[in-house]
N, C-alpha and C. Protein backbone atom coordinates (compact mmCIF):
# COMPACT_ATOMS: atom_id res chain seq x y z
N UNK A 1 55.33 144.91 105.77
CA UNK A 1 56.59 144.19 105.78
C UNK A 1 56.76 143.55 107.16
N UNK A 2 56.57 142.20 107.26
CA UNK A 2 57.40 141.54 108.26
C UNK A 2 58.22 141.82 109.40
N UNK A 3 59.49 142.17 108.63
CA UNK A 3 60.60 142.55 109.14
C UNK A 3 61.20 143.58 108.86
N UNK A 4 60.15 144.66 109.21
CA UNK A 4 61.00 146.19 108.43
C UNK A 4 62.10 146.33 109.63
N UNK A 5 62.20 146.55 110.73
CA UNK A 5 63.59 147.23 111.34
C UNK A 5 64.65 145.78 111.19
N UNK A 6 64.81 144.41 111.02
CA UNK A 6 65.30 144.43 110.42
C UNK A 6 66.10 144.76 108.61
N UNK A 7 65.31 144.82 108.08
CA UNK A 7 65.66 145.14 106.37
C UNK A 7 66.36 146.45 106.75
N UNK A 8 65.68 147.51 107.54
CA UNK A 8 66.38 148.61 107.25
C UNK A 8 68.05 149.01 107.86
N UNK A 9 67.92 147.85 108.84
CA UNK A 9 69.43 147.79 109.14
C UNK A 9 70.38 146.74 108.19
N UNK A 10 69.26 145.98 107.79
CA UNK A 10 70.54 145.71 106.23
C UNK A 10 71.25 146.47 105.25
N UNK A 11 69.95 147.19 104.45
CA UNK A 11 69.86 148.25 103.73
C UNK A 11 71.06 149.03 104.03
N UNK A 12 70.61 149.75 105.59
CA UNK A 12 71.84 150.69 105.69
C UNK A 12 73.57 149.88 105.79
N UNK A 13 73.61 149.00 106.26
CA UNK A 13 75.02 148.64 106.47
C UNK A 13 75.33 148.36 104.78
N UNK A 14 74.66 147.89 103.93
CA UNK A 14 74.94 147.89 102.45
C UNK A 14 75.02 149.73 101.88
N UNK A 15 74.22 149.95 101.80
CA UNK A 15 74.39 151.72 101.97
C UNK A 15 75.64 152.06 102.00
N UNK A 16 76.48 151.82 103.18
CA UNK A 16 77.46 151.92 104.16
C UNK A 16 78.41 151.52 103.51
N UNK A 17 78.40 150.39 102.98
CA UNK A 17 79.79 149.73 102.27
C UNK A 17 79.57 150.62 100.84
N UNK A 18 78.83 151.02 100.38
CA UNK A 18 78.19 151.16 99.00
C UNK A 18 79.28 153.06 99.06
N UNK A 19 78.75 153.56 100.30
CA UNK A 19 78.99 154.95 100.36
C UNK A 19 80.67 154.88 100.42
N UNK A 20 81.27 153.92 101.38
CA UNK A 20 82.67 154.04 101.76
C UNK A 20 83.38 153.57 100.31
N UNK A 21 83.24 152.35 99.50
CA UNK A 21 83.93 151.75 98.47
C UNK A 21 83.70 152.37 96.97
N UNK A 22 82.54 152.46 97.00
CA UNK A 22 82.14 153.28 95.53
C UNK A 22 82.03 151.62 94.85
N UNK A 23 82.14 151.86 93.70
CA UNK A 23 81.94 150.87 92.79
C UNK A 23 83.36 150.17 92.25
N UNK A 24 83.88 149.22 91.61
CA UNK A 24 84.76 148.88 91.26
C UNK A 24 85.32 147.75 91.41
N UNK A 25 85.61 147.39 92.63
CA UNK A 25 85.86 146.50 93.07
C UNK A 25 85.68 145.08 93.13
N UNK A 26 86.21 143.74 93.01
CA UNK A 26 85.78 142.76 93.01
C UNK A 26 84.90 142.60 94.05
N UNK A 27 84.14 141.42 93.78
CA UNK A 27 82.72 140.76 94.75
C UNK A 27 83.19 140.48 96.23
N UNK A 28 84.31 139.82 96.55
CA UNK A 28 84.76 139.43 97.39
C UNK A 28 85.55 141.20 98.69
N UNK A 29 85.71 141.99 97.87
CA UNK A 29 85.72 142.90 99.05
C UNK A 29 84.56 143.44 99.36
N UNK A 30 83.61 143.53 98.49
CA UNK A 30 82.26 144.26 99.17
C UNK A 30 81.60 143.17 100.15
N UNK A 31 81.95 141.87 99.86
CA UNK A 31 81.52 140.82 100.92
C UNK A 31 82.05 141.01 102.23
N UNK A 32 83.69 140.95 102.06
CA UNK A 32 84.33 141.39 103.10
C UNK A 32 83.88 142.29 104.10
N UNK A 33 83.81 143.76 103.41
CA UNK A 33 83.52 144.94 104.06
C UNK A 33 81.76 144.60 104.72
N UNK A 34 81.08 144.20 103.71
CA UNK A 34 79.50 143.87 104.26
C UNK A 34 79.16 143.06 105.69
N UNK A 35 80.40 141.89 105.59
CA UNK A 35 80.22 141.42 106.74
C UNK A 35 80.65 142.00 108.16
N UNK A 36 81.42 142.92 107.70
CA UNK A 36 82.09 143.71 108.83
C UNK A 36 81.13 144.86 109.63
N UNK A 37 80.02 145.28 108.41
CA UNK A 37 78.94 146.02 108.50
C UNK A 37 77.93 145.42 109.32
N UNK A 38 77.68 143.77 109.22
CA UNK A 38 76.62 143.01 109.36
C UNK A 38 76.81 142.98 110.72
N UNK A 39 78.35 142.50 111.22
CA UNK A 39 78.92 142.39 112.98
C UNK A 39 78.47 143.43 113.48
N UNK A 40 78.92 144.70 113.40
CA UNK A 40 78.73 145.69 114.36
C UNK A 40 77.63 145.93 114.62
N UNK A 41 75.84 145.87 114.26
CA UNK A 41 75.09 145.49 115.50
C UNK A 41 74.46 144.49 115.49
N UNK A 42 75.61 143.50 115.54
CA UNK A 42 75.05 142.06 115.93
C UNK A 42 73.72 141.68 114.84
N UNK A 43 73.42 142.02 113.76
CA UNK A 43 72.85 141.32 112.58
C UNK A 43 73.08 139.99 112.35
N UNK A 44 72.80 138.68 112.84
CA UNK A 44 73.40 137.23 112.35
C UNK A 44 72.91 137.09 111.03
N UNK A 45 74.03 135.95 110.48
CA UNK A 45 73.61 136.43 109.23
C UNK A 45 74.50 135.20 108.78
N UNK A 46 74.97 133.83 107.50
CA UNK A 46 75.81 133.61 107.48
C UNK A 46 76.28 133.57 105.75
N UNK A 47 77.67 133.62 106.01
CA UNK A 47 78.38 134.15 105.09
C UNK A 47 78.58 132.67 104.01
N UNK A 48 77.94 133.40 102.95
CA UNK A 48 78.06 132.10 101.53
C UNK A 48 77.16 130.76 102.23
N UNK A 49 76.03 130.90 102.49
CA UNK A 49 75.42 129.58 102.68
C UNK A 49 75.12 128.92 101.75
N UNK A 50 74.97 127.73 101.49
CA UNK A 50 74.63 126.85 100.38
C UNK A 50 73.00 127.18 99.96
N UNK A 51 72.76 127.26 98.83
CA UNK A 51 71.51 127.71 98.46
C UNK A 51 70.82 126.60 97.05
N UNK A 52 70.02 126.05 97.31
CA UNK A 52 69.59 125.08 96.32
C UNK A 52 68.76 125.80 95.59
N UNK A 53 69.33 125.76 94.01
CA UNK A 53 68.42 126.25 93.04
C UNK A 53 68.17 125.29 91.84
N UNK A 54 66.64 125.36 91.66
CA UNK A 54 66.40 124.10 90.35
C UNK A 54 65.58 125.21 89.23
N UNK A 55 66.05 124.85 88.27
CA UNK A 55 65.69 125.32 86.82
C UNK A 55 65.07 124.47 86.10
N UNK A 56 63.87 124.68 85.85
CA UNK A 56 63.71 123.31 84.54
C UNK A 56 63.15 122.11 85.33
N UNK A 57 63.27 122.08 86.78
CA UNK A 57 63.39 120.80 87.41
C UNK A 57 64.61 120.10 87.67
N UNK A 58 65.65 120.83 87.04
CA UNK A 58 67.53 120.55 87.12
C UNK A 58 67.75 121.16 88.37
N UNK A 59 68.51 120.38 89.04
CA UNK A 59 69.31 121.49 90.07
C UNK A 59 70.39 121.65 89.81
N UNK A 60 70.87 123.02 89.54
CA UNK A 60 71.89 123.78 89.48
C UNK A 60 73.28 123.63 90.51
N UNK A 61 74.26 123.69 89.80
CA UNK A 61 75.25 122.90 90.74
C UNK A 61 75.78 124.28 91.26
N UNK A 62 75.63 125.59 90.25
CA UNK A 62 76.40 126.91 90.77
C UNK A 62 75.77 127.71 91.94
């Protein structure tokens, strides 16, 4: 792997939100809480980037 000590500090800050919230919740607080995970050791990272996806040769507008 590439980038194992990064991944594993992803992993854990997801872990982290995963352990504190449990399940339930809409998408938008585990984002919340994740990014709050991502700050504290300085992980850059950015939040909702635009991502181009083509299907078929279509690109997908979602």
């Amino acid at each position: 792997m590439i980038y194992k000590e990064e991944a594993y500090k992803i992993v854990g800050a997801v872990m982290k939100v995963h352990r504190e919230l449990g399940c339930g919740f809409l998408e938008q607080v585990y984002q919340e809480a994740l990014m709050i995970e991502l700050q504290k050791p300085d992980i850059p990272f950015k939040r909702e980037a635009p991502l181009s996806i083509i299907y078929n040769g279509i690109r997908l507008n979602k």
